[in-house]
PDB file of N, CA and C in Angstrom:
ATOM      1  N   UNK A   1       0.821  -1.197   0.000  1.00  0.00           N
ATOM      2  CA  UNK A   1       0.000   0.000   0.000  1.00  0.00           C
ATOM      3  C   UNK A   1       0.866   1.262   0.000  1.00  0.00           C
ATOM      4  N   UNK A   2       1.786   1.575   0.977  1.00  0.00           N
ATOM      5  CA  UNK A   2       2.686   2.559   0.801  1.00  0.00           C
ATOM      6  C   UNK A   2       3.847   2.604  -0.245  1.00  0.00           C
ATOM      7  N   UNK A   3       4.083   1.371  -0.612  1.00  0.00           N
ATOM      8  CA  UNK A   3       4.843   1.872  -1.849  1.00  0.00           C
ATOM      9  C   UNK A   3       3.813   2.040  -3.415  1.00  0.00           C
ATOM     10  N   UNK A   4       2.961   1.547  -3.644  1.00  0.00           N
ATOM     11  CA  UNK A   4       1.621   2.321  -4.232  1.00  0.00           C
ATOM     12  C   UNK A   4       1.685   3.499  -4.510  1.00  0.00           C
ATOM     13  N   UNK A   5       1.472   4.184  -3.275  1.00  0.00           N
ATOM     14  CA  UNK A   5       1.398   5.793  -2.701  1.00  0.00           C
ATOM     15  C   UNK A   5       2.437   6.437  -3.015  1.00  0.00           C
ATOM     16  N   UNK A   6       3.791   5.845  -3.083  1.00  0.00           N
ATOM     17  CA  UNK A   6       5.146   6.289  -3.088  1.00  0.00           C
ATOM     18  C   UNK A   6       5.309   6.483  -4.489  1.00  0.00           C
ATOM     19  N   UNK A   7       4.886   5.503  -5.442  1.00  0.00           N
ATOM     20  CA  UNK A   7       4.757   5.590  -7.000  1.00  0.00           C
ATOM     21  C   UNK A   7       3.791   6.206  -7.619  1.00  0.00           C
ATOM     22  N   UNK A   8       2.826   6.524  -6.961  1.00  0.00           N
ATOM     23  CA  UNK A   8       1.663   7.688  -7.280  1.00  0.00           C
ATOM     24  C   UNK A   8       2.704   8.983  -7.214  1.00  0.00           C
ATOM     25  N   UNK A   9       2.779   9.407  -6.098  1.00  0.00           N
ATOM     26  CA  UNK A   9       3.587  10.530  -5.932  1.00  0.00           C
ATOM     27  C   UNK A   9       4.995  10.761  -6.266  1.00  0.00           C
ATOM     28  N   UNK A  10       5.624  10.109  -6.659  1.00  0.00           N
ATOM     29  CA  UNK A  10       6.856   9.907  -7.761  1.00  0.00           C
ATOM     30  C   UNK A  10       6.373  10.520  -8.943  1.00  0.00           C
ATOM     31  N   UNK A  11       5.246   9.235  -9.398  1.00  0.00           N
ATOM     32  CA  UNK A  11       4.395   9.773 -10.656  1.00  0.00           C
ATOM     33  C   UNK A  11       3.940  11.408 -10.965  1.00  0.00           C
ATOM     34  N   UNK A  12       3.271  11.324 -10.088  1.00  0.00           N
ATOM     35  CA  UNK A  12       2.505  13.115  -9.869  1.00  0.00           C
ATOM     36  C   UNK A  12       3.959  13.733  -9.917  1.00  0.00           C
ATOM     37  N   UNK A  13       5.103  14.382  -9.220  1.00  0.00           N
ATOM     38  CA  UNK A  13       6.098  14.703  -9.019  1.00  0.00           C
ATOM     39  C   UNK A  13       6.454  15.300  -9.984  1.00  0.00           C
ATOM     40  N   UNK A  14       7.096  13.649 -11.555  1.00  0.00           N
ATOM     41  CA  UNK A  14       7.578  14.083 -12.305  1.00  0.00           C
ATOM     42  C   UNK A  14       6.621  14.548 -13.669  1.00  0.00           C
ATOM     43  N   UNK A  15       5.104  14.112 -13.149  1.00  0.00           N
ATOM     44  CA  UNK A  15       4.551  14.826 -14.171  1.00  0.00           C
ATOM     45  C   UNK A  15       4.024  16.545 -13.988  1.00  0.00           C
ATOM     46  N   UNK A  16       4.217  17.096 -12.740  1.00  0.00           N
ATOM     47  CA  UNK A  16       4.834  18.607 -12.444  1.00  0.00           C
ATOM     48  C   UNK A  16       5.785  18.708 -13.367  1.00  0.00           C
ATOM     49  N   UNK A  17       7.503  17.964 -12.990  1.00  0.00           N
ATOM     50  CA  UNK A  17       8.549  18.670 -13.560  1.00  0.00           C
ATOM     51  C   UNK A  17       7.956  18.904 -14.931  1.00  0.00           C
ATOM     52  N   UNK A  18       7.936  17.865 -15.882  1.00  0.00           N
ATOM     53  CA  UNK A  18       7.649  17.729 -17.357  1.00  0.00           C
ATOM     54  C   UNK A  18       6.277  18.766 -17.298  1.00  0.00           C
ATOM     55  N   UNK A  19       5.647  19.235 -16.933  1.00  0.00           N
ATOM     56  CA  UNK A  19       4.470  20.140 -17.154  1.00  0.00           C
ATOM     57  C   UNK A  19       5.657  21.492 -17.223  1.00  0.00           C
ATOM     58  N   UNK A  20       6.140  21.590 -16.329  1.00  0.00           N
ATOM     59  CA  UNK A  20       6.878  23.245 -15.722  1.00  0.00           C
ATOM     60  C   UNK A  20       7.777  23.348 -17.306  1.00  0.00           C
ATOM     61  N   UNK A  21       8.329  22.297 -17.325  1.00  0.00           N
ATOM     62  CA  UNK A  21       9.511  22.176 -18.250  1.00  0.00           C
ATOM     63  C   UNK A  21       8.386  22.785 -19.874  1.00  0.00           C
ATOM     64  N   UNK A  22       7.509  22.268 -20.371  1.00  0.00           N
ATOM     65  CA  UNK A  22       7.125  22.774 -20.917  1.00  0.00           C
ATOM     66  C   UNK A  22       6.296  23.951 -21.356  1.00  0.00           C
ATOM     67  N   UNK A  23       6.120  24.130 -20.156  1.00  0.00           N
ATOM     68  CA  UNK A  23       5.247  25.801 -20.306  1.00  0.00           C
ATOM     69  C   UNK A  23       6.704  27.142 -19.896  1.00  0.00           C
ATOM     70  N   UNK A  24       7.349  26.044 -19.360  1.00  0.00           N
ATOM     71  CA  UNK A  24       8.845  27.524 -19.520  1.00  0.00           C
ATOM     72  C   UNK A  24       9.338  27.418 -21.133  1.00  0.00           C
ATOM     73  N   UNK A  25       9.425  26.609 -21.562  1.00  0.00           N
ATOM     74  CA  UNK A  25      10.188  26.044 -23.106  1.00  0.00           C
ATOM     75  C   UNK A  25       8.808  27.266 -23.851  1.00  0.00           C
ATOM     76  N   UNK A  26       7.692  27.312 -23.810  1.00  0.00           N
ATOM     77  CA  UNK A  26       7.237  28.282 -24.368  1.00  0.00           C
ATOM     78  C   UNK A  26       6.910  29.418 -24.197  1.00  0.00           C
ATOM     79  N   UNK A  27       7.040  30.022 -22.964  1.00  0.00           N
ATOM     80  CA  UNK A  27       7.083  30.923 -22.324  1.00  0.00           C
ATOM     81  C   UNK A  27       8.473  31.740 -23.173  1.00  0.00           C
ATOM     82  N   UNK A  28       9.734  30.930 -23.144  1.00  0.00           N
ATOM     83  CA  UNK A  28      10.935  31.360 -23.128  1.00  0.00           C
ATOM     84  C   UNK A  28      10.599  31.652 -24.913  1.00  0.00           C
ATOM     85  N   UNK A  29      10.300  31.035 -25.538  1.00  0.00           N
ATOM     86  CA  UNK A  29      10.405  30.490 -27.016  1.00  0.00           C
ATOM     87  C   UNK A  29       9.269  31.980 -27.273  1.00  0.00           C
ATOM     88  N   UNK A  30       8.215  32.792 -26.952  1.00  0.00           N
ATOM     89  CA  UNK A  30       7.395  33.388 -27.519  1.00  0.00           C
ATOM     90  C   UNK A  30       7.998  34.916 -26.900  1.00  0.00           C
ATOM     91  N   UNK A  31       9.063  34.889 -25.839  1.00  0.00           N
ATOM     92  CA  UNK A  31       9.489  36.092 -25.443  1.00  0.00           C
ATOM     93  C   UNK A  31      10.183  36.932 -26.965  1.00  0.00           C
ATOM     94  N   UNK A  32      10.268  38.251 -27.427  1.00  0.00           N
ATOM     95  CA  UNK A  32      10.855  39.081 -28.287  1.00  0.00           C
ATOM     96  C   UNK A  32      12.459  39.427 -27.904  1.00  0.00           C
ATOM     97  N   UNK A  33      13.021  38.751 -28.926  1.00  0.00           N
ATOM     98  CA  UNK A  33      14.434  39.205 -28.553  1.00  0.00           C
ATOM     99  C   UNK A  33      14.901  40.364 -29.163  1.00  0.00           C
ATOM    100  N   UNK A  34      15.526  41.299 -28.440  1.00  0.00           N
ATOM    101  CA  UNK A  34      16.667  42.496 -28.893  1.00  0.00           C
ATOM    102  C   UNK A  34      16.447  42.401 -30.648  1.00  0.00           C
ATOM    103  N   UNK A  35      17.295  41.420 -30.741  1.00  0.00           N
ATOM    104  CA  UNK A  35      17.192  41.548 -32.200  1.00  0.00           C
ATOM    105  C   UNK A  35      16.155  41.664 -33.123  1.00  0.00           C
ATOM    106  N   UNK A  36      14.913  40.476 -32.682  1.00  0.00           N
ATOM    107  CA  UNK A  36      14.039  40.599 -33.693  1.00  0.00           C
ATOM    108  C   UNK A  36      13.036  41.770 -33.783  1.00  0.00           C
ATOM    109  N   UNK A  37      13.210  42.686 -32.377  1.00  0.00           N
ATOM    110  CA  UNK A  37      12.723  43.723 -31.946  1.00  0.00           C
ATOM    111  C   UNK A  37      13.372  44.820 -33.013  1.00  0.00           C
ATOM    112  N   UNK A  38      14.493  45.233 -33.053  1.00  0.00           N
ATOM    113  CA  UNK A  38      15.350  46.297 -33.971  1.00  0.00           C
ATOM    114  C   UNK A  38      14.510  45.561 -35.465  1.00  0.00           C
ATOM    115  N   UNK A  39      14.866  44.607 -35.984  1.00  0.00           N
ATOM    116  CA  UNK A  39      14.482  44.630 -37.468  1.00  0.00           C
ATOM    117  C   UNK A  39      13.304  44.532 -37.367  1.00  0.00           C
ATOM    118  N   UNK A  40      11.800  44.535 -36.578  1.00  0.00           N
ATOM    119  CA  UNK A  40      10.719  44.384 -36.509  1.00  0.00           C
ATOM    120  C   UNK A  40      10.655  46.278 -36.364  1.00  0.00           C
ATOM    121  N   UNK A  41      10.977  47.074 -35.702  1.00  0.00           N
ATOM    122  CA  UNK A  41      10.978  48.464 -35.612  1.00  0.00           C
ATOM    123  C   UNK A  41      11.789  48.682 -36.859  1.00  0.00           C
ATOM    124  N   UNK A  42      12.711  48.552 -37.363  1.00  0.00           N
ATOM    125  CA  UNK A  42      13.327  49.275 -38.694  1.00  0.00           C
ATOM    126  C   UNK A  42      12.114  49.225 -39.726  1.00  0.00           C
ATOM    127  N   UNK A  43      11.797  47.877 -39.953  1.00  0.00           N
ATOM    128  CA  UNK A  43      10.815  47.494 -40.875  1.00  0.00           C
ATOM    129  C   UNK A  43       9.697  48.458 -40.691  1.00  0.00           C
ATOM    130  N   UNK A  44       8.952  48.752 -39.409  1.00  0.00           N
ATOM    131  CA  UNK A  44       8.253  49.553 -39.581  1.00  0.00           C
ATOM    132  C   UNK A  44       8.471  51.171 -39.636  1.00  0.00           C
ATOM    133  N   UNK A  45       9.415  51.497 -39.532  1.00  0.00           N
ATOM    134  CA  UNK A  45      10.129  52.960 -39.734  1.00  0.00           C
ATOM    135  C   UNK A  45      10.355  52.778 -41.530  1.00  0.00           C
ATOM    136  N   UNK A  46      10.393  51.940 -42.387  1.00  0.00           N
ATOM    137  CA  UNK A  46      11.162  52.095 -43.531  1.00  0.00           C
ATOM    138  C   UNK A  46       9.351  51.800 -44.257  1.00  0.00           C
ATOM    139  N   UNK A  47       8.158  51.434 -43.491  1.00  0.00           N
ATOM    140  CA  UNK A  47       7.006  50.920 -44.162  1.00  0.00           C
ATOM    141  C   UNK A  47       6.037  52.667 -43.798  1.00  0.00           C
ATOM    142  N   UNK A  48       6.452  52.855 -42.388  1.00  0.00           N
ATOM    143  CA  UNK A  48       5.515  54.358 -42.415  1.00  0.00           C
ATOM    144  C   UNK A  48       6.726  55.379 -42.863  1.00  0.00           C
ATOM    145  N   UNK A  49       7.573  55.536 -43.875  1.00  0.00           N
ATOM    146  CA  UNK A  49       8.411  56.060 -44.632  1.00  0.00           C
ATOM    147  C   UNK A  49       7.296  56.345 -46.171  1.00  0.00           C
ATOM    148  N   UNK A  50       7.388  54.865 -45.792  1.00  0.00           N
ATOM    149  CA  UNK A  50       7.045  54.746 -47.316  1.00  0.00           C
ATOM    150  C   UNK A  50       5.543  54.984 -48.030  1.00  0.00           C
ATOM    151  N   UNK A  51       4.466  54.908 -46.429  1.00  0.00           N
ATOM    152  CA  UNK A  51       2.841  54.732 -46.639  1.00  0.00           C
ATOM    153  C   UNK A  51       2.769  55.413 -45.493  1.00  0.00           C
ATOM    154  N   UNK A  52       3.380  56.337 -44.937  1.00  0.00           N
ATOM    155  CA  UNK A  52       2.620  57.135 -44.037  1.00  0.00           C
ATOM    156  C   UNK A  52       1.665  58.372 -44.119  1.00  0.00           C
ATOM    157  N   UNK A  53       1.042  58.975 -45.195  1.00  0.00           N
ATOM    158  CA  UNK A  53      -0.067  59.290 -45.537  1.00  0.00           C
ATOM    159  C   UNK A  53      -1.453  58.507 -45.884  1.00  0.00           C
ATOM    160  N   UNK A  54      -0.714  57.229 -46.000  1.00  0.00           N
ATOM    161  CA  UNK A  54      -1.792  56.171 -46.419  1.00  0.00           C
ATOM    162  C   UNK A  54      -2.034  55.228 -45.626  1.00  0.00           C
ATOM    163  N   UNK A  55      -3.014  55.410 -44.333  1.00  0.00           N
ATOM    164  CA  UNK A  55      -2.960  54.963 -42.936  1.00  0.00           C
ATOM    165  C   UNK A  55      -3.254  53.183 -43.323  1.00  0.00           C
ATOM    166  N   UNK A  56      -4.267  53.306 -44.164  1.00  0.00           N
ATOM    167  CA  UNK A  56      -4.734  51.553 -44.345  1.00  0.00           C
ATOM    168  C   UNK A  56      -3.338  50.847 -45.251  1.00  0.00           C
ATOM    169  N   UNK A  57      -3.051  51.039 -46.030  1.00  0.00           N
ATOM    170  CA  UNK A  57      -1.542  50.864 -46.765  1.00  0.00           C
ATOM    171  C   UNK A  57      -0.713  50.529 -45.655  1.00  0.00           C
ATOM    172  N   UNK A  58      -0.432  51.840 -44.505  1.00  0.00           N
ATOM    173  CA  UNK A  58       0.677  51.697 -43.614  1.00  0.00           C
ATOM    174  C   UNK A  58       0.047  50.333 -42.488  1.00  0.00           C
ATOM    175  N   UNK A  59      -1.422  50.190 -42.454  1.00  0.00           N
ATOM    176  CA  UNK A  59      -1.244  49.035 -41.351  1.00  0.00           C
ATOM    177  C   UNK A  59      -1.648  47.773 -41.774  1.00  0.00           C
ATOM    178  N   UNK A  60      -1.519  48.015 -43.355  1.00  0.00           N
ATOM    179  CA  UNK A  60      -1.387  46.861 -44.089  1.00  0.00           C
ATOM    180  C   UNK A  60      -0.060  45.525 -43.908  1.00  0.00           C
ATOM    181  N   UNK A  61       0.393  46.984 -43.960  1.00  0.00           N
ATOM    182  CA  UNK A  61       2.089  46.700 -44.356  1.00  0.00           C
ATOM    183  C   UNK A  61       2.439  46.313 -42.950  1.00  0.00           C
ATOM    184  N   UNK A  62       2.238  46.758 -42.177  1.00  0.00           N
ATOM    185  CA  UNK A  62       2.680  46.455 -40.244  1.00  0.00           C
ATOM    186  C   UNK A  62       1.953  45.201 -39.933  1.00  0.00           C
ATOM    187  N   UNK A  63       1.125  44.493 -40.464  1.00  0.00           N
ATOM    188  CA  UNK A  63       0.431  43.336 -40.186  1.00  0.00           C
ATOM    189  C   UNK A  63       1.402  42.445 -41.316  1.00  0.00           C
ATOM    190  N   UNK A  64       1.416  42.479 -42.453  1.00  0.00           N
ATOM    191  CA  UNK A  64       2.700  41.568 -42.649  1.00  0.00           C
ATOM    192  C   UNK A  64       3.982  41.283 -42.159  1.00  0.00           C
ATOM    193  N   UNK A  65       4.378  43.128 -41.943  1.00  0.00           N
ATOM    194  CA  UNK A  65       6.122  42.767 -41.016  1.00  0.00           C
ATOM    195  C   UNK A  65       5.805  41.890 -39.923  1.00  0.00           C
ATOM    196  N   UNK A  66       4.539  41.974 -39.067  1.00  0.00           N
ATOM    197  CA  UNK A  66       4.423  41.175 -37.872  1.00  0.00           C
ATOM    198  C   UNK A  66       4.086  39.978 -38.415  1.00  0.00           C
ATOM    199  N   UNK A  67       3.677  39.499 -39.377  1.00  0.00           N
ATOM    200  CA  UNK A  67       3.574  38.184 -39.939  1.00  0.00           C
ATOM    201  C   UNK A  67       4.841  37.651 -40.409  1.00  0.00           C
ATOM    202  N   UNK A  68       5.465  38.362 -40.579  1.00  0.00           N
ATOM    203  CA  UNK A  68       6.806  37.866 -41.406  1.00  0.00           C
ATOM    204  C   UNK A  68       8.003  37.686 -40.314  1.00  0.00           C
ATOM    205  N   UNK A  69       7.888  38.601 -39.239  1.00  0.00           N
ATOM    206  CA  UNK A  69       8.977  37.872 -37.949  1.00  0.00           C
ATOM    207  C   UNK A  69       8.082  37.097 -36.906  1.00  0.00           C
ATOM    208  N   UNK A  70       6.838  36.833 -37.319  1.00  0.00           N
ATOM    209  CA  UNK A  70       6.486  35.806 -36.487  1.00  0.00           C
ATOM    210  C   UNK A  70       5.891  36.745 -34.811  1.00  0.00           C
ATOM    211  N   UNK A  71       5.475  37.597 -34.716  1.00  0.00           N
ATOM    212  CA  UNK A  71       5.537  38.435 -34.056  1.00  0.00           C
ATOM    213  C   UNK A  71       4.088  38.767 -33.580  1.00  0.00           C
ATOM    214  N   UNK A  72       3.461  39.439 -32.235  1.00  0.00           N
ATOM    215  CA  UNK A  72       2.347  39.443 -31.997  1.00  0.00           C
ATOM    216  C   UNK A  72       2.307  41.599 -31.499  1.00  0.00           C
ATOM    217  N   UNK A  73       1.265  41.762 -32.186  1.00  0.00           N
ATOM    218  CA  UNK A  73       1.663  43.275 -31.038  1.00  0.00           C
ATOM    219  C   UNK A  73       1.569  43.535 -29.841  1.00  0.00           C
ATOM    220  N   UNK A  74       0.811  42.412 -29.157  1.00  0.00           N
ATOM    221  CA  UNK A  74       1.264  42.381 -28.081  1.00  0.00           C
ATOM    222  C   UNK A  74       2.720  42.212 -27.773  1.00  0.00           C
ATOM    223  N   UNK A  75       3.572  41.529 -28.127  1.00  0.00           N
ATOM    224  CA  UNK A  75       4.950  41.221 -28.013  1.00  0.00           C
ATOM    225  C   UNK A  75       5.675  42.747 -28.113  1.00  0.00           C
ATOM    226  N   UNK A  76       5.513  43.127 -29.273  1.00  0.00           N
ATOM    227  CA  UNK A  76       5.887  44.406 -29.115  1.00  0.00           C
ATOM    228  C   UNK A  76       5.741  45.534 -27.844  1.00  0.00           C
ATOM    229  N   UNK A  77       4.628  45.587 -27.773  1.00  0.00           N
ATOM    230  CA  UNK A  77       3.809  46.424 -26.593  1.00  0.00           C
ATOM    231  C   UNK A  77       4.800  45.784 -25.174  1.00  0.00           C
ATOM    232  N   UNK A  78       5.047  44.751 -25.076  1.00  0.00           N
ATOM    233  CA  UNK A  78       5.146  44.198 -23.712  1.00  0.00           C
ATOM    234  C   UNK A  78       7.123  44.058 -23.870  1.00  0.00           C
ATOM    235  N   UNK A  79       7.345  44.250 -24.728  1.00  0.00           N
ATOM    236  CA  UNK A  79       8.809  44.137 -25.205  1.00  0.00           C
ATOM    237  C   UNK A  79       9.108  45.753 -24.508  1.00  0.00           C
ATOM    238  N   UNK A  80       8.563  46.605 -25.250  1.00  0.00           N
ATOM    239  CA  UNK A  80       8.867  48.335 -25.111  1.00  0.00           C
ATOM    240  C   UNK A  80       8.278  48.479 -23.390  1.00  0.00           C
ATOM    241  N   UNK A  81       7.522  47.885 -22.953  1.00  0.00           N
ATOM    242  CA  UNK A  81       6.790  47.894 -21.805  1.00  0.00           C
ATOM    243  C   UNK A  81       8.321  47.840 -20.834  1.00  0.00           C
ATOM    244  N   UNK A  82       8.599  46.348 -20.739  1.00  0.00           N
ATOM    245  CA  UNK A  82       9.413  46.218 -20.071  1.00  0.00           C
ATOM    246  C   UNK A  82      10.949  46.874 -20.501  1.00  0.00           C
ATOM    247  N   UNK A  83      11.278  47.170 -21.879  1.00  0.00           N
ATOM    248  CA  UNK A  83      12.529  48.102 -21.906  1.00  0.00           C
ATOM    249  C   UNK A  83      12.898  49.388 -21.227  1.00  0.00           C
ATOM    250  N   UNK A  84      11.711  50.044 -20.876  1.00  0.00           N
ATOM    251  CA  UNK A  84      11.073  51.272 -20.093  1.00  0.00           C
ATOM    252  C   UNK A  84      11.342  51.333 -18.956  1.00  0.00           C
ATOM    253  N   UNK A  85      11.204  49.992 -18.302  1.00  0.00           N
ATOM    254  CA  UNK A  85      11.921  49.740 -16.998  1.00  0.00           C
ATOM    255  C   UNK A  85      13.959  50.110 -16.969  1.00  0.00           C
ATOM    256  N   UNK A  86      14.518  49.712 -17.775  1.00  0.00           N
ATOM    257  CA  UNK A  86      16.047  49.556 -18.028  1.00  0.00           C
ATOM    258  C   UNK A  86      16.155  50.667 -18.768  1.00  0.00           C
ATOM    259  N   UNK A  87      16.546  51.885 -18.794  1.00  0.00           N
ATOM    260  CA  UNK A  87      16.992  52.817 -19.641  1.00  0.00           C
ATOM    261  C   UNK A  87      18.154  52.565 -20.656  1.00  0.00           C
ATOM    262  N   UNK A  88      19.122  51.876 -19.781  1.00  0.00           N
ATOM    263  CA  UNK A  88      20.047  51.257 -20.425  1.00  0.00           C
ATOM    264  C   UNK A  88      20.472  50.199 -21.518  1.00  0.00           C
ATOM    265  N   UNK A  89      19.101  49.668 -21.477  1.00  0.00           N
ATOM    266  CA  UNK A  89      18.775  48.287 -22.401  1.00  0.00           C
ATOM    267  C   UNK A  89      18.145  49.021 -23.451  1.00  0.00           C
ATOM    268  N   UNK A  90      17.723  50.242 -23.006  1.00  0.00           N
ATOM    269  CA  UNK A  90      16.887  50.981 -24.281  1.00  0.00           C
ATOM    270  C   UNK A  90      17.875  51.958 -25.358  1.00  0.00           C
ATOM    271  N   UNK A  91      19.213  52.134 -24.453  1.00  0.00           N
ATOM    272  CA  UNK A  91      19.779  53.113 -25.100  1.00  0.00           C
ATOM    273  C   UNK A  91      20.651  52.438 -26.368  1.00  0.00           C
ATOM    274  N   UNK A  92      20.964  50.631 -25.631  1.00  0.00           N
ATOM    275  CA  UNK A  92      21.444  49.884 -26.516  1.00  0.00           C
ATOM    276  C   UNK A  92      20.766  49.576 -28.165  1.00  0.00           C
ATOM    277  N   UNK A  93      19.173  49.832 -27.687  1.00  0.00           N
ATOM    278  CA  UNK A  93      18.191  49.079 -28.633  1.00  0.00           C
ATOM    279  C   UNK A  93      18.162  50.081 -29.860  1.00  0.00           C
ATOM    280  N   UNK A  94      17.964  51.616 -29.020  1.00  0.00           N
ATOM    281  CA  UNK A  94      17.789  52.559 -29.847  1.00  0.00           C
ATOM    282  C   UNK A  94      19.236  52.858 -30.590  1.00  0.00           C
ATOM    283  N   UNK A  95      20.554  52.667 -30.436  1.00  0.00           N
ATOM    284  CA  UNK A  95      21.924  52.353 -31.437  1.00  0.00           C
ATOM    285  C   UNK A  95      21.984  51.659 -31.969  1.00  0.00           C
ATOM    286  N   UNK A  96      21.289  50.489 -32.015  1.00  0.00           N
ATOM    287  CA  UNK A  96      20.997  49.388 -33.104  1.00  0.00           C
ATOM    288  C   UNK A  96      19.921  49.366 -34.009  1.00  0.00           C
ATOM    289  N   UNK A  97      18.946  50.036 -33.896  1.00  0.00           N
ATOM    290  CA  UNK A  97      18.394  50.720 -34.435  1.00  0.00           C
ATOM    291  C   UNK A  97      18.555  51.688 -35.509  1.00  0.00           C
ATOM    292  N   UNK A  98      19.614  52.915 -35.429  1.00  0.00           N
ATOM    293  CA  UNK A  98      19.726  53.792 -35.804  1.00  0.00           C
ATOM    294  C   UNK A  98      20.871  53.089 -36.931  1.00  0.00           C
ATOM    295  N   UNK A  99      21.789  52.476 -36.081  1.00  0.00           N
ATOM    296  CA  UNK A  99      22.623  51.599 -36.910  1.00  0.00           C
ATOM    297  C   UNK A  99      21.945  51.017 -38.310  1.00  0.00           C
ATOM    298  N   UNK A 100      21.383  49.978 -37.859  1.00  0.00           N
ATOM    299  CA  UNK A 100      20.232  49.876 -38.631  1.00  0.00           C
ATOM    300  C   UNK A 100      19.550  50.461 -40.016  1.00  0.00           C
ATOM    301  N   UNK A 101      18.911  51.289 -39.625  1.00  0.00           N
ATOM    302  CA  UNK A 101      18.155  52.716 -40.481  1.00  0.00           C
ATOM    303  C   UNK A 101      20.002  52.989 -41.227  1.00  0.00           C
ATOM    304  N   UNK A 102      20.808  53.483 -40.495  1.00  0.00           N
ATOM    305  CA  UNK A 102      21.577  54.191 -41.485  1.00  0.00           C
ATOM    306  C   UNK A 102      22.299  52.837 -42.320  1.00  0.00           C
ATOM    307  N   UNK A 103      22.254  51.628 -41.954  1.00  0.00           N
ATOM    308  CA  UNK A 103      22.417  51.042 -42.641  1.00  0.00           C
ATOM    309  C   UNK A 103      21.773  50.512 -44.249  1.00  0.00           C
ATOM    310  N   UNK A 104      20.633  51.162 -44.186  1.00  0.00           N
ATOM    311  CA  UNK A 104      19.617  50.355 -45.134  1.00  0.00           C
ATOM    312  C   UNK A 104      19.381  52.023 -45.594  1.00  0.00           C
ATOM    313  N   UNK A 105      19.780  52.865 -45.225  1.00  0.00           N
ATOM    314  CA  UNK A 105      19.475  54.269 -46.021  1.00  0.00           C
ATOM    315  C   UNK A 105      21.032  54.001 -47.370  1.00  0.00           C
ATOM    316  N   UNK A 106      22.138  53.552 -46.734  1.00  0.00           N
ATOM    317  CA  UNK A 106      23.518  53.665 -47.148  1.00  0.00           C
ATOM    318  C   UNK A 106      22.420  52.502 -48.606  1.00  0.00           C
ATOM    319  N   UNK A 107      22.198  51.388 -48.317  1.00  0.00           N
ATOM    320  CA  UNK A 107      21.696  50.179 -49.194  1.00  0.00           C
ATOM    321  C   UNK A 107      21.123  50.942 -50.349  1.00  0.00           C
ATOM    322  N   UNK A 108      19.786  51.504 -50.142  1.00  0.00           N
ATOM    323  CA  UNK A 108      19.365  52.036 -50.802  1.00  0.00           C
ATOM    324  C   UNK A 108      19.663  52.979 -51.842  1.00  0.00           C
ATOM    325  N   UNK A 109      20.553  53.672 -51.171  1.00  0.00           N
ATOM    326  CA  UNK A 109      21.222  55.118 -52.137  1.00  0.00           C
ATOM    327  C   UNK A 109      22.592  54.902 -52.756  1.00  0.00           C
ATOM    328  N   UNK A 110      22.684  53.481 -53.058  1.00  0.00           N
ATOM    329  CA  UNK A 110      24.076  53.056 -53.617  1.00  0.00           C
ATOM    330  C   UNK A 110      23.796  52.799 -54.889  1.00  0.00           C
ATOM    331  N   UNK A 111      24.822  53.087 -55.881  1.00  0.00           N
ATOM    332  CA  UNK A 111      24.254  52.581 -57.211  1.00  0.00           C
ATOM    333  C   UNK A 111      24.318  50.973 -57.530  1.00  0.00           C
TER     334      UNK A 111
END
């Protein structure tokens, strides 16, 4: 009877770990990284460049970039949310950024 009980709760135990283990694996997996954050913001700096008089055009175009890195606006929202907290993490984001932009301005205007 008690070792029963002992293999129930073994059981239960490791089907916690393997539960935890997978809701962190997606937890971790749907967080916005640095990076995909900068080319997800360039993209939309180079799309309301390009259609920013043309509001339905411009959130045409912002629903594909977010389709195309896989991306939710919430993610965004909650990405800038928490960068707000770290000034410092922001000052990094916004030089990679700019990097960025002047990188793809240089692209553009080359023959």
């Amino acid at each position: 009877m008690i070792k029963n009980k002992l293999i129930i709760a073994i059981s239960a135990a490791l089907f916690l770990i393997i539960l935890f283990i997978i809701f962190d694996s997606l937890k971790t997996s749907s967080e916005l990284s640095e990076e995909k954050f900068v080319e997800v913001y360039v993209q939309f700096s180079i799309a309301s460049e390009m259609h920013g008089a043309e509001q339905d055009k411009l959130e045409q175009e912002r629903r594909k970039i977010l389709e195309k890195y896989n991306v939710t606006q919430e993610e965004i929202d909650l990405f800038i949310k928490e960068y707000n907290k770290n000034p410092e993490k922001w000052a990094r984001v916004w030089e990679r950024i700019v990097h960025r932009l002047e990188d793809e301005k240089e692209r553009t205007n080359s023959p």
